[in-house]
PDB file of N, CA and C in Angstrom:
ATOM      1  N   UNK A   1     -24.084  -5.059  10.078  1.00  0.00           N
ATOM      2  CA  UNK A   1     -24.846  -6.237  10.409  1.00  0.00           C
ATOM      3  C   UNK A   1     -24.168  -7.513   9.942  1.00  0.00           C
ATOM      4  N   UNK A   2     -23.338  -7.649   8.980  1.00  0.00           N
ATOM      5  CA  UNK A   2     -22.586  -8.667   8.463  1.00  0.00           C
ATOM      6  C   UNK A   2     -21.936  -9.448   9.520  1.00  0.00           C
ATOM      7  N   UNK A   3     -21.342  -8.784  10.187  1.00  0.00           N
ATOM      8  CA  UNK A   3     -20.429  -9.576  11.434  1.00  0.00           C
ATOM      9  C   UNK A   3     -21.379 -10.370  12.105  1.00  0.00           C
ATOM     10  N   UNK A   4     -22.826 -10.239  12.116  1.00  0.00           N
ATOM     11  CA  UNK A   4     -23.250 -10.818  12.956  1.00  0.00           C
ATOM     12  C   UNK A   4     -23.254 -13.048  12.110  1.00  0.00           C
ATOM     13  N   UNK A   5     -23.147 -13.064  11.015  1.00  0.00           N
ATOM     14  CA  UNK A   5     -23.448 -14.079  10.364  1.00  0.00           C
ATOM     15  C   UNK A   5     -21.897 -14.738  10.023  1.00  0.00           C
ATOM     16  N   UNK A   6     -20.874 -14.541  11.321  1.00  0.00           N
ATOM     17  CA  UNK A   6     -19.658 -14.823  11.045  1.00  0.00           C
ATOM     18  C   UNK A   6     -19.086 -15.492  12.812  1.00  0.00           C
ATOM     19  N   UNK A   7     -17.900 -16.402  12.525  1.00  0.00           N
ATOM     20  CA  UNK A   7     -18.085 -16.819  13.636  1.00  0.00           C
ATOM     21  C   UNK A   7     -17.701 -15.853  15.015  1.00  0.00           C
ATOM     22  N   UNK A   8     -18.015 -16.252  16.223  1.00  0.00           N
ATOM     23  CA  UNK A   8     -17.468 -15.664  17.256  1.00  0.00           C
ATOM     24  C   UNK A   8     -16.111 -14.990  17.324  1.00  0.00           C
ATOM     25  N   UNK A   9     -15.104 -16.374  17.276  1.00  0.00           N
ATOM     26  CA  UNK A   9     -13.652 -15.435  16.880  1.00  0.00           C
ATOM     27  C   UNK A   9     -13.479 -14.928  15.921  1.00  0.00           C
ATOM     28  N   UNK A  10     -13.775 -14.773  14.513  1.00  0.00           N
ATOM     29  CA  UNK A  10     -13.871 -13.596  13.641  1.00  0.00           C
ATOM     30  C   UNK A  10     -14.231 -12.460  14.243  1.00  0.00           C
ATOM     31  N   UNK A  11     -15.510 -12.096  14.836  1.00  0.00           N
ATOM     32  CA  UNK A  11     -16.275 -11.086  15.176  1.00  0.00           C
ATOM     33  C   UNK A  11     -15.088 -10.755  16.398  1.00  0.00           C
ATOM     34  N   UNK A  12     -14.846 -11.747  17.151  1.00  0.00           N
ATOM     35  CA  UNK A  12     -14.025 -10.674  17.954  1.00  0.00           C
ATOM     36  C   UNK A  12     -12.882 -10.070  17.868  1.00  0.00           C
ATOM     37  N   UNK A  13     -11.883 -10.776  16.292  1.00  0.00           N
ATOM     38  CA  UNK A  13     -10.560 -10.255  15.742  1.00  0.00           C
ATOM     39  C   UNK A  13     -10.569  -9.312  14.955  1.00  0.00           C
ATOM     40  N   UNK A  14     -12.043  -9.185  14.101  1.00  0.00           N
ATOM     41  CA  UNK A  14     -12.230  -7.948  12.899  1.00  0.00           C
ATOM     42  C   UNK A  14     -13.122  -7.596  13.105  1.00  0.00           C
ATOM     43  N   UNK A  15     -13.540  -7.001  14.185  1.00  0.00           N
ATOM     44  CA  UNK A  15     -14.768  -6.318  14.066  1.00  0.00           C
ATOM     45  C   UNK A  15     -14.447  -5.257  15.235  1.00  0.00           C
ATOM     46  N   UNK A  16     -14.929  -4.065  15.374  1.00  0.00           N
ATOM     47  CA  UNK A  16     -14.352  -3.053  16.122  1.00  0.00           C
ATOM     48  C   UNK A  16     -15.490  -2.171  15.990  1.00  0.00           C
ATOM     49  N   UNK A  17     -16.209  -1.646  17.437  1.00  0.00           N
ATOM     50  CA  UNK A  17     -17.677  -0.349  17.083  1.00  0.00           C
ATOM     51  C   UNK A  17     -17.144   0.692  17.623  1.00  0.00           C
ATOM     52  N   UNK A  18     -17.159   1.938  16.921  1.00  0.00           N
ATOM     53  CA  UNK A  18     -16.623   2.931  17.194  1.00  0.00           C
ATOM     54  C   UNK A  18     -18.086   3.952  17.417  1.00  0.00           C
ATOM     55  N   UNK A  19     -18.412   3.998  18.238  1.00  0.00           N
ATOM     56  CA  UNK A  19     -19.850   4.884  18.498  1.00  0.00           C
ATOM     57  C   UNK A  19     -19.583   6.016  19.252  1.00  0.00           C
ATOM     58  N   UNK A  20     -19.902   7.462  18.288  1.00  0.00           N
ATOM     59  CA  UNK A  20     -20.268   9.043  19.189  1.00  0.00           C
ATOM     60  C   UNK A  20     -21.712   9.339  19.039  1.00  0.00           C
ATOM     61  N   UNK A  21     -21.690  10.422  20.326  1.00  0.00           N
ATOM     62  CA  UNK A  21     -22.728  10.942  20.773  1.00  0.00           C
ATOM     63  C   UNK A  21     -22.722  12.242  20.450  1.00  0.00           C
ATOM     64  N   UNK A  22     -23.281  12.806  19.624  1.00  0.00           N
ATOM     65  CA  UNK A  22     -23.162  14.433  19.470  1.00  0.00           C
ATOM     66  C   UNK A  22     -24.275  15.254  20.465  1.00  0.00           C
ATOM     67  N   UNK A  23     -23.402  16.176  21.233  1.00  0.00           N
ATOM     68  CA  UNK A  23     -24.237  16.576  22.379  1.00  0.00           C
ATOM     69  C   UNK A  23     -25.326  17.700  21.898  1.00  0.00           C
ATOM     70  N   UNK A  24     -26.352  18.189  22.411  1.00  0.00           N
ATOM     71  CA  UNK A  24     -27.623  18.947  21.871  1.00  0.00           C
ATOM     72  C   UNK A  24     -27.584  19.067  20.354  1.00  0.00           C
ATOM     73  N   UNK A  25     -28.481  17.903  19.801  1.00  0.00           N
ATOM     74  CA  UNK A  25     -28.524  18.138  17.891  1.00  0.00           C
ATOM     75  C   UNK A  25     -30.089  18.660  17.772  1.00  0.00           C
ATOM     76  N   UNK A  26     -30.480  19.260  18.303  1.00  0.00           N
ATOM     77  CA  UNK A  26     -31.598  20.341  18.455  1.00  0.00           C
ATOM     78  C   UNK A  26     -31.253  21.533  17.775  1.00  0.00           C
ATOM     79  N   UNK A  27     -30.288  21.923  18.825  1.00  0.00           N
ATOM     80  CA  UNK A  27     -29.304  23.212  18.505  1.00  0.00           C
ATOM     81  C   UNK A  27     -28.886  23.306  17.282  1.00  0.00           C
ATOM     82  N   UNK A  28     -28.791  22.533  16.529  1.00  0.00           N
ATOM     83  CA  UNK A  28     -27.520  22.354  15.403  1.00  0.00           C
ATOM     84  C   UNK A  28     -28.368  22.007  14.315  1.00  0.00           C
ATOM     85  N   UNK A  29     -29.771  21.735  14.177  1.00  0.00           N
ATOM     86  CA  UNK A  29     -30.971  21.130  13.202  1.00  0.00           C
ATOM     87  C   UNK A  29     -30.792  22.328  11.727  1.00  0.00           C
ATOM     88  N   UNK A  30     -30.682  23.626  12.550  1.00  0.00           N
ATOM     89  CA  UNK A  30     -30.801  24.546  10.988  1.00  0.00           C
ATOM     90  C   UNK A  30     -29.799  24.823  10.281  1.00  0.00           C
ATOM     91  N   UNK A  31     -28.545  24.438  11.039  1.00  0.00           N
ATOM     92  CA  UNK A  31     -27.232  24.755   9.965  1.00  0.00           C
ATOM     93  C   UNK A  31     -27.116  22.973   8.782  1.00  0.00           C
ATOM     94  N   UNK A  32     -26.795  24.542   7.825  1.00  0.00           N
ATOM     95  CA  UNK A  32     -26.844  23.705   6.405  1.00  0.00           C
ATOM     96  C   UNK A  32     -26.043  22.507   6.434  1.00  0.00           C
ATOM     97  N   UNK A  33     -24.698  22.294   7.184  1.00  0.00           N
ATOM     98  CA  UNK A  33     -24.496  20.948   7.183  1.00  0.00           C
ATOM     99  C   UNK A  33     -24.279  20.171   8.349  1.00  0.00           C
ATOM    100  N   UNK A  34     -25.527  20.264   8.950  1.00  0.00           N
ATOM    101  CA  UNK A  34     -25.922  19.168   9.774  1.00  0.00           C
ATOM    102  C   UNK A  34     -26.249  17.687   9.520  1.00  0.00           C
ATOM    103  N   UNK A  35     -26.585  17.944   8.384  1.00  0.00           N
ATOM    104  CA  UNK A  35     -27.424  16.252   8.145  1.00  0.00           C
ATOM    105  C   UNK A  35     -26.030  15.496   7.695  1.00  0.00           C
ATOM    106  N   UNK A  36     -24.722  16.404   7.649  1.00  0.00           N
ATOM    107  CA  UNK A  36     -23.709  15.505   7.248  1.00  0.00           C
ATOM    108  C   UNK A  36     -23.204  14.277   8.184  1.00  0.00           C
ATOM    109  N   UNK A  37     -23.154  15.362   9.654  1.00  0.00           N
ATOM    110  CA  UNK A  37     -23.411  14.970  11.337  1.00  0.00           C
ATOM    111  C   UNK A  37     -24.383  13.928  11.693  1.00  0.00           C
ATOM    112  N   UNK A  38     -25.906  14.471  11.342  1.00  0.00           N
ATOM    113  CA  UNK A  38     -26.933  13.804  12.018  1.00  0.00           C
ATOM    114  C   UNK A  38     -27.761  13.279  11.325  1.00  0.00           C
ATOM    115  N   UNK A  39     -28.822  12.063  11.882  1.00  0.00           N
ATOM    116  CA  UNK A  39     -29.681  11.852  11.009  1.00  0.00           C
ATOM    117  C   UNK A  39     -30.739  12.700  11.091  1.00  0.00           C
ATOM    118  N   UNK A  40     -31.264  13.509  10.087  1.00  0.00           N
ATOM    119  CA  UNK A  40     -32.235  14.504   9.871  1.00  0.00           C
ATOM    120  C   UNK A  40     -33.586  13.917   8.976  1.00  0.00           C
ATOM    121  N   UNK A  41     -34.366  14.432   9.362  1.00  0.00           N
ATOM    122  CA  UNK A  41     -35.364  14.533   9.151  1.00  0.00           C
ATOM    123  C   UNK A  41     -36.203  15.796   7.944  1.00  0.00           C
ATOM    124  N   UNK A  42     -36.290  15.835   6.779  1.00  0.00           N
ATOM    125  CA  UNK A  42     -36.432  17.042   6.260  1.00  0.00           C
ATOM    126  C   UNK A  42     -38.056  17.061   5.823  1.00  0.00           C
ATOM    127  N   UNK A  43     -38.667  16.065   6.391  1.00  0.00           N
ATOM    128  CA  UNK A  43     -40.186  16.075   5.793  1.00  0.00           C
ATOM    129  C   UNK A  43     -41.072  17.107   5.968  1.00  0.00           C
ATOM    130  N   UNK A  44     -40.928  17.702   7.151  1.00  0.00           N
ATOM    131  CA  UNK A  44     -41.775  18.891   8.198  1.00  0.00           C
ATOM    132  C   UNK A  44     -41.299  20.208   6.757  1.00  0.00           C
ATOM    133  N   UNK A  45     -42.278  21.282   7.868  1.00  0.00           N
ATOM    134  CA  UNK A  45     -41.283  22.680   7.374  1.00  0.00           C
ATOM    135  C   UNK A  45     -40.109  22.855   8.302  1.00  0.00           C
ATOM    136  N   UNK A  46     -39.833  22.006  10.083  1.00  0.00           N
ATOM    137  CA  UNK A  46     -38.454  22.067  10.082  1.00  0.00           C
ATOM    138  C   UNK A  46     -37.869  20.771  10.408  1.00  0.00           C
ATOM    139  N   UNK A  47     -36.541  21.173  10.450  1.00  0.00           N
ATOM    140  CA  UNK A  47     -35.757  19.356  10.395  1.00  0.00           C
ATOM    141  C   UNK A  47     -35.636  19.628  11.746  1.00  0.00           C
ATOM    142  N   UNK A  48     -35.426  18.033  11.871  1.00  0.00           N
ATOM    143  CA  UNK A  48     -36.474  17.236  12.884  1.00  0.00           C
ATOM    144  C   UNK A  48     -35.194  15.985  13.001  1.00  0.00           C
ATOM    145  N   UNK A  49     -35.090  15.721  14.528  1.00  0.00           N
ATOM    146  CA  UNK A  49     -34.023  14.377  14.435  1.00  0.00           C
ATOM    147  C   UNK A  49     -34.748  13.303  13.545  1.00  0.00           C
ATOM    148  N   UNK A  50     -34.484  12.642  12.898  1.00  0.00           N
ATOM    149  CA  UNK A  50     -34.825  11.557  12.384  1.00  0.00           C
ATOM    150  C   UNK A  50     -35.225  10.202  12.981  1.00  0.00           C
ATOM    151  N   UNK A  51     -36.700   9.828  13.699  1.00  0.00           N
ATOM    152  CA  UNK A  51     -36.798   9.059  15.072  1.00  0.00           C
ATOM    153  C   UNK A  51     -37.022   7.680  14.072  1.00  0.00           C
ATOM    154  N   UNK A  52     -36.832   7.405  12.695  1.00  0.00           N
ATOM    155  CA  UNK A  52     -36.620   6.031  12.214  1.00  0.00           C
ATOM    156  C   UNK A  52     -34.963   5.565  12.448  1.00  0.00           C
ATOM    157  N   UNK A  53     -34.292   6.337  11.923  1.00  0.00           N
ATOM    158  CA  UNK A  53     -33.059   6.610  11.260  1.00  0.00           C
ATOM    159  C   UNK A  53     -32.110   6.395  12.813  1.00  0.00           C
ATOM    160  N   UNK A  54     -32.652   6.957  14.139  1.00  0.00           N
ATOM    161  CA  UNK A  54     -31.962   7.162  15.152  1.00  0.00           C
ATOM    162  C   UNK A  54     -32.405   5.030  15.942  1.00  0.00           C
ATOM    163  N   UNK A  55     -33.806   4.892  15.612  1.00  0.00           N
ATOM    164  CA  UNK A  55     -34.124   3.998  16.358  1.00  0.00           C
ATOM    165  C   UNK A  55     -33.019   2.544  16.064  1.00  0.00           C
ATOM    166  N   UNK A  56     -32.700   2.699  14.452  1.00  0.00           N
ATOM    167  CA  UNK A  56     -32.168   1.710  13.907  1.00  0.00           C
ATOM    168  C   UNK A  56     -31.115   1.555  14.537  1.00  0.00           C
ATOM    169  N   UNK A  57     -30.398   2.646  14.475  1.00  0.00           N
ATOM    170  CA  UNK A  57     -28.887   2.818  14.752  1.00  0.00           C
ATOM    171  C   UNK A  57     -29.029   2.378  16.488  1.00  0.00           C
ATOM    172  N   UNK A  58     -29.849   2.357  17.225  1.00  0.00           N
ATOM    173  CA  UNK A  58     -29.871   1.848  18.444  1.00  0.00           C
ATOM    174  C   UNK A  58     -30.487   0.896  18.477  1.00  0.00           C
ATOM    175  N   UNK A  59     -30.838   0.170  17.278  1.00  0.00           N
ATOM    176  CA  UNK A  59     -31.236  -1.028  17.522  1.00  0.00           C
ATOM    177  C   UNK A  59     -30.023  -1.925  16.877  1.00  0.00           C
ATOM    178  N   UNK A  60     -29.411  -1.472  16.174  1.00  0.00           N
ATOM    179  CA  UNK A  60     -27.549  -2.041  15.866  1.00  0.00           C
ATOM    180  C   UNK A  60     -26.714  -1.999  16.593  1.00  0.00           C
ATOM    181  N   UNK A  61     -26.827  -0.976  17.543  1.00  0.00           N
ATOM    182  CA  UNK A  61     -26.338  -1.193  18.664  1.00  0.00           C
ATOM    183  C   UNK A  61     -26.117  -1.566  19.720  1.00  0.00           C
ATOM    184  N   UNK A  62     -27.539  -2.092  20.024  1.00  0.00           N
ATOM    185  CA  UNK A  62     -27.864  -3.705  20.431  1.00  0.00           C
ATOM    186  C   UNK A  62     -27.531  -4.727  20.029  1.00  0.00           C
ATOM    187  N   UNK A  63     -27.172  -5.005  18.620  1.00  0.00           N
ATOM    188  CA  UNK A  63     -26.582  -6.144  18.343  1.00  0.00           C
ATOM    189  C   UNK A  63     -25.455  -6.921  18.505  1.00  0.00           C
ATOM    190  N   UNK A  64     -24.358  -5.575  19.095  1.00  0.00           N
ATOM    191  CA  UNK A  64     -22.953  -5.667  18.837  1.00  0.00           C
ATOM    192  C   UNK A  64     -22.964  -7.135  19.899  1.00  0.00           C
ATOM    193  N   UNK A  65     -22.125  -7.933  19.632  1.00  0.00           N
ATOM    194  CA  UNK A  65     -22.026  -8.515  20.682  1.00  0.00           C
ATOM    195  C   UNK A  65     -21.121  -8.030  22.291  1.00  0.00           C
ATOM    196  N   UNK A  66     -20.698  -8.374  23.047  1.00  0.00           N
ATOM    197  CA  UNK A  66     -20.310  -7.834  23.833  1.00  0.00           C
ATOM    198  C   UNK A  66     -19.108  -8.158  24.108  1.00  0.00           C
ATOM    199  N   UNK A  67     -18.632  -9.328  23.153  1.00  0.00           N
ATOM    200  CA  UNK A  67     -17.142  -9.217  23.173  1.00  0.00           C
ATOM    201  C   UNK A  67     -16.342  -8.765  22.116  1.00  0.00           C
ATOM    202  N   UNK A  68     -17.296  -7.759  21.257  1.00  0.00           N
ATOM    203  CA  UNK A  68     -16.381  -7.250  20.166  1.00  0.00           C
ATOM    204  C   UNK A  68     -16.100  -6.422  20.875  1.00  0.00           C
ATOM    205  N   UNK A  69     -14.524  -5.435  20.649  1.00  0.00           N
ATOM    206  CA  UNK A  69     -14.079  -4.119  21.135  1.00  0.00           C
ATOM    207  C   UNK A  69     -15.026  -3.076  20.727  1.00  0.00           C
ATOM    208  N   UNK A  70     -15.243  -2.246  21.732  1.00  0.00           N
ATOM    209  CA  UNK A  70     -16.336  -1.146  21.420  1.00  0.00           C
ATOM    210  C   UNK A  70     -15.897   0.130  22.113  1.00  0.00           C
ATOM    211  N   UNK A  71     -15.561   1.419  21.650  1.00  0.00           N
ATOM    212  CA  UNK A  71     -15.548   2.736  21.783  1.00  0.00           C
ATOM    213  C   UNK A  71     -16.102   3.427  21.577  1.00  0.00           C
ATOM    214  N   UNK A  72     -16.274   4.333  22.795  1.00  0.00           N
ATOM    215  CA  UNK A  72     -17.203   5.272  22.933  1.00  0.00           C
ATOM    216  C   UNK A  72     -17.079   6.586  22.635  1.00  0.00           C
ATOM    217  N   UNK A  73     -17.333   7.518  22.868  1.00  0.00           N
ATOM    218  CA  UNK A  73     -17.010   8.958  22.389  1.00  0.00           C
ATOM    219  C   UNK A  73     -18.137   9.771  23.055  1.00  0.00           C
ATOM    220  N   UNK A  74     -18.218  10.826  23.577  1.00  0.00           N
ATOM    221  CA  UNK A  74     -18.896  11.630  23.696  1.00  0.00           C
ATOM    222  C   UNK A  74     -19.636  11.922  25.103  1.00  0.00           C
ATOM    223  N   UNK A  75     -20.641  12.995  25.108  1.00  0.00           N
ATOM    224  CA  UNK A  75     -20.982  13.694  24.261  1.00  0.00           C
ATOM    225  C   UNK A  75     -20.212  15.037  23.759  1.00  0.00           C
ATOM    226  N   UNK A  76     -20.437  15.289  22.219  1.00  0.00           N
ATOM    227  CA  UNK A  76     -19.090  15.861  22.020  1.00  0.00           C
ATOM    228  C   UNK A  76     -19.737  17.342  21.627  1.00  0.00           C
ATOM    229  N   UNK A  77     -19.775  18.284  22.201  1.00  0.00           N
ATOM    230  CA  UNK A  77     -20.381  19.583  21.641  1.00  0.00           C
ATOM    231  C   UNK A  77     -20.259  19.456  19.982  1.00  0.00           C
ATOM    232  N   UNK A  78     -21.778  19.533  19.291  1.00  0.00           N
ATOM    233  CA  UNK A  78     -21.371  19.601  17.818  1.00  0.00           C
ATOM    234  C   UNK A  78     -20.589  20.993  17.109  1.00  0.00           C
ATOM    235  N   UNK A  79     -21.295  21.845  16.982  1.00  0.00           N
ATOM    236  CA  UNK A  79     -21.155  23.077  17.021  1.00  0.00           C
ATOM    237  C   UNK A  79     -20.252  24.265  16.010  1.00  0.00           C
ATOM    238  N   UNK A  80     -20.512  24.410  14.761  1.00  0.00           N
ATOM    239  CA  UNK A  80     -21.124  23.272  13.618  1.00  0.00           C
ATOM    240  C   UNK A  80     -20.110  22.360  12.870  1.00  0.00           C
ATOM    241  N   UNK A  81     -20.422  21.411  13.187  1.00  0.00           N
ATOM    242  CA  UNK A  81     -19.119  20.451  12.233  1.00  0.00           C
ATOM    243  C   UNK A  81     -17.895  19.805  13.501  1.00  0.00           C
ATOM    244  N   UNK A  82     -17.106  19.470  12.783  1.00  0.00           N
ATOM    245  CA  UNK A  82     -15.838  19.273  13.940  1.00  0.00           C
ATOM    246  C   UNK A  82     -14.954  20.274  12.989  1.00  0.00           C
ATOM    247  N   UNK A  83     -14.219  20.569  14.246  1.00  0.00           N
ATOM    248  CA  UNK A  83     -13.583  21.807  14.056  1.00  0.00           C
ATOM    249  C   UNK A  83     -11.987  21.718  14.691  1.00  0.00           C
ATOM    250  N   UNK A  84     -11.196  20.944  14.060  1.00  0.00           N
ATOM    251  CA  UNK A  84      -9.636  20.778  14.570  1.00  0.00           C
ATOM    252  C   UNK A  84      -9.664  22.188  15.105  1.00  0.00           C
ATOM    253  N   UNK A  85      -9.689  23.148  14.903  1.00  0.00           N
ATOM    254  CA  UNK A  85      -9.245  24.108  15.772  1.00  0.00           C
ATOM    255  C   UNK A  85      -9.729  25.036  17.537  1.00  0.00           C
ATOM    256  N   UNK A  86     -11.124  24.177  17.498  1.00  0.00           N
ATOM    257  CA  UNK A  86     -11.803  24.179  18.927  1.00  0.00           C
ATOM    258  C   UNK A  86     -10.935  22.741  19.718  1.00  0.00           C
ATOM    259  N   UNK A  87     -10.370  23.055  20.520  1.00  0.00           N
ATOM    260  CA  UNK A  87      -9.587  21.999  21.871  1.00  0.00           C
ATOM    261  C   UNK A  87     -10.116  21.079  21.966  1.00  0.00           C
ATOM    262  N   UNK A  88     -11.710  20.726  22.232  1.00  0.00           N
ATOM    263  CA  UNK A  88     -12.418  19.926  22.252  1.00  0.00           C
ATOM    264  C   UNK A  88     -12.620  18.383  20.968  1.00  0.00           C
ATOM    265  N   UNK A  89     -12.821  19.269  20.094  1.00  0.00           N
ATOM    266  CA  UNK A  89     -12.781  18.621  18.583  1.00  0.00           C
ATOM    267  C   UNK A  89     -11.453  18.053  18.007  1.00  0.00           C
ATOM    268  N   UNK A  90     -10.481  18.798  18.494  1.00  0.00           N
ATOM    269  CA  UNK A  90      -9.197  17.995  18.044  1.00  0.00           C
ATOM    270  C   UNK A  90      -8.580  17.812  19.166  1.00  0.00           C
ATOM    271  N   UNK A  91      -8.527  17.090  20.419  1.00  0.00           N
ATOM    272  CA  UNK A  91      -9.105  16.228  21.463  1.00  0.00           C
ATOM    273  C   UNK A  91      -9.574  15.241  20.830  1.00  0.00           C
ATOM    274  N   UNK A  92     -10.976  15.020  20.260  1.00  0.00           N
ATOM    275  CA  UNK A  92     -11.346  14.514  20.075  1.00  0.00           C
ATOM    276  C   UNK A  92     -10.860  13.458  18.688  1.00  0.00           C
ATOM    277  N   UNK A  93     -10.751  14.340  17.580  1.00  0.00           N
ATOM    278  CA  UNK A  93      -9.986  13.781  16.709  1.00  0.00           C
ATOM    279  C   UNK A  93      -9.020  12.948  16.829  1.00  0.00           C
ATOM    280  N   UNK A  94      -7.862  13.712  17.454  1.00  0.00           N
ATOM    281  CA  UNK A  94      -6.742  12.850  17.689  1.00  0.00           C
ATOM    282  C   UNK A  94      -6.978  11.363  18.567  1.00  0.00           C
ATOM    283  N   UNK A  95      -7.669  11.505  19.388  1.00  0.00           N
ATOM    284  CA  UNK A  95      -8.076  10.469  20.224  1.00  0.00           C
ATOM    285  C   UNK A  95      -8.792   8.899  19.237  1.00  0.00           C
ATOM    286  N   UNK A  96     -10.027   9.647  18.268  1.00  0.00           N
ATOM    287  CA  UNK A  96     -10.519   8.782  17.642  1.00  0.00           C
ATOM    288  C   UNK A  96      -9.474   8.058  16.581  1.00  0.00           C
ATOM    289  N   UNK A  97      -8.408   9.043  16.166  1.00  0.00           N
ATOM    290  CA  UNK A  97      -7.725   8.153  14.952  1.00  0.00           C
ATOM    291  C   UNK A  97      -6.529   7.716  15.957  1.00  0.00           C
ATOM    292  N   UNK A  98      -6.157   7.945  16.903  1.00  0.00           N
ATOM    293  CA  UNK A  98      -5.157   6.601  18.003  1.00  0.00           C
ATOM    294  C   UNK A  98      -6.183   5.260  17.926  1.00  0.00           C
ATOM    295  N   UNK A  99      -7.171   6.036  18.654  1.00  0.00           N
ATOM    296  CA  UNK A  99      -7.971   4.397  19.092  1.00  0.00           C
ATOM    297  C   UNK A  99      -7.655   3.609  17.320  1.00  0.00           C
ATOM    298  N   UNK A 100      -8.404   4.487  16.524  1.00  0.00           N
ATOM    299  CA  UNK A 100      -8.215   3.446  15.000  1.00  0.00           C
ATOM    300  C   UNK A 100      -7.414   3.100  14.866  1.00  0.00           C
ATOM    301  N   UNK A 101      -6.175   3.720  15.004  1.00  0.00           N
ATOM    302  CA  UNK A 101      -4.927   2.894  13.962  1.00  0.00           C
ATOM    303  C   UNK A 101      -4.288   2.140  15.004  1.00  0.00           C
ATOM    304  N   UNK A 102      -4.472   2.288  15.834  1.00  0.00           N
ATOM    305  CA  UNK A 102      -4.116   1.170  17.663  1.00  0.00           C
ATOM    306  C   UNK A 102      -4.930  -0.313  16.889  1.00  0.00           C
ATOM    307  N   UNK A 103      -6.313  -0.207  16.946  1.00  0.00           N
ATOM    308  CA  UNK A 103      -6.877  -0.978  16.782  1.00  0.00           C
ATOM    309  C   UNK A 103      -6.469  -1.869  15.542  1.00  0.00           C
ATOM    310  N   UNK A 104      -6.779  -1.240  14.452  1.00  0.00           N
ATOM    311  CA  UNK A 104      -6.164  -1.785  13.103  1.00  0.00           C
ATOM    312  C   UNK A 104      -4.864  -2.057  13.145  1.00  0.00           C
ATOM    313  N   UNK A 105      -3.964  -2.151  13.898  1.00  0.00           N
ATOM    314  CA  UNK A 105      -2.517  -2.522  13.921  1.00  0.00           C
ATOM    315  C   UNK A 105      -2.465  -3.461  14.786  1.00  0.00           C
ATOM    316  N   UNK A 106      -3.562  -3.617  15.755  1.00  0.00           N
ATOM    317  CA  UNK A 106      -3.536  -4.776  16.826  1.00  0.00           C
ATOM    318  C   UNK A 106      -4.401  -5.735  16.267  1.00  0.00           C
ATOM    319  N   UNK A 107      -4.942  -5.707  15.253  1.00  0.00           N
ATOM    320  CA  UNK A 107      -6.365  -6.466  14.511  1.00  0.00           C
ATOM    321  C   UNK A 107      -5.112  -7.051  13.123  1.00  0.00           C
ATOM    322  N   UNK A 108      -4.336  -6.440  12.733  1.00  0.00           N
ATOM    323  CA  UNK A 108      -3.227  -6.768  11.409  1.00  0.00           C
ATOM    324  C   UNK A 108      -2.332  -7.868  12.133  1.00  0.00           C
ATOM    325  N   UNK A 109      -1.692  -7.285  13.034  1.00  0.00           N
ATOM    326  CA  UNK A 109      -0.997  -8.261  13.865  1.00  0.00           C
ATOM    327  C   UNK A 109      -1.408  -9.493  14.365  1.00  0.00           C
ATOM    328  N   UNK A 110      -2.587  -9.551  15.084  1.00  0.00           N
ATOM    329  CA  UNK A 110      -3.097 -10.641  15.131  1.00  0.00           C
ATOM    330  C   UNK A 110      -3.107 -11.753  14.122  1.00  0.00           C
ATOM    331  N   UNK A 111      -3.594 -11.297  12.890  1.00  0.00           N
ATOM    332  CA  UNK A 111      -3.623 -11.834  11.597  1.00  0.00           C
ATOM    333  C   UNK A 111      -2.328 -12.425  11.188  1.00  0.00           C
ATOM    334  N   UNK A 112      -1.603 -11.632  11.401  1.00  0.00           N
ATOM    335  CA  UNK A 112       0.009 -12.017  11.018  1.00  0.00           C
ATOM    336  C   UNK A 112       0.300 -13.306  11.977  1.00  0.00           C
ATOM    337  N   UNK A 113       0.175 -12.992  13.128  1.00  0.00           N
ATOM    338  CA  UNK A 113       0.642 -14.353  14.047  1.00  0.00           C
ATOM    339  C   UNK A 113       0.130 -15.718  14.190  1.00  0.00           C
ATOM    340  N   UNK A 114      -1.386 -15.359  13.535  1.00  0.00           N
ATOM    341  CA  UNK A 114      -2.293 -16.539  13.057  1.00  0.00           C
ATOM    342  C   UNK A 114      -1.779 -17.591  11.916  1.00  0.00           C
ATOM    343  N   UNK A 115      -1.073 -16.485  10.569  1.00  0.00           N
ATOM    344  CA  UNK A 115      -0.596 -16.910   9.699  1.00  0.00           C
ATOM    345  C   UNK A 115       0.098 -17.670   9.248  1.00  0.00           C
TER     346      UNK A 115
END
């Protein structure tokens, strides 16, 4: 939320939303480390998506402005954890830390040429 109380070109040189979708987290509610993944809910006798915890995060996600850089991801079979060794997951991996260090090297640079 900080970026939002900073100017326009700040927000659009350092600020970067990296948002996934983990596909059926229904499925995935009883393994023990889910809540590492998802926002859970443990109040019930069972866990339960978390419909405070989820609303927020889509209500921050509304905030982004629309000219910060924003990446998407998903939906990514959870199934349990990420798992470099399912195709999918390290696919996925590799993909998310290009986009990062792409980004952060094009966000450093910038900085440098400003300088």
């Amino acid at each position: 939320r900080g970026m939002l109380w900073t100017s326009r070109t700040r927000q659009a040189g350092q600020t970067a939303a990296y948002m996934r979708t983990i596909g059926d987290p229904e499925t995935w509610m009883k393994h023990p480390d889910a809540d590492q993944f998802l926002d859970i809910s443990h109040a019930g006798q069972v866990n339960e998506v978390d419909k405070e915890a989820s609303a927020m995060v889509q209500e921050l996600r509304g905030m982004i402005p629309s000219f910060v850089p924003q990446r998407h991801y998903g939906p990514l079979k959870w199934g349990p954890g990420l798992d470099p060794n399912q195709p999918s997951h390290k696919e996925y991996l590799r993909q998310f830390a290009d986009d990062f260090t792409n980004d952060l090297l094009e966000s450093v640079s910038n900085a440098a040429r400003k300088a």
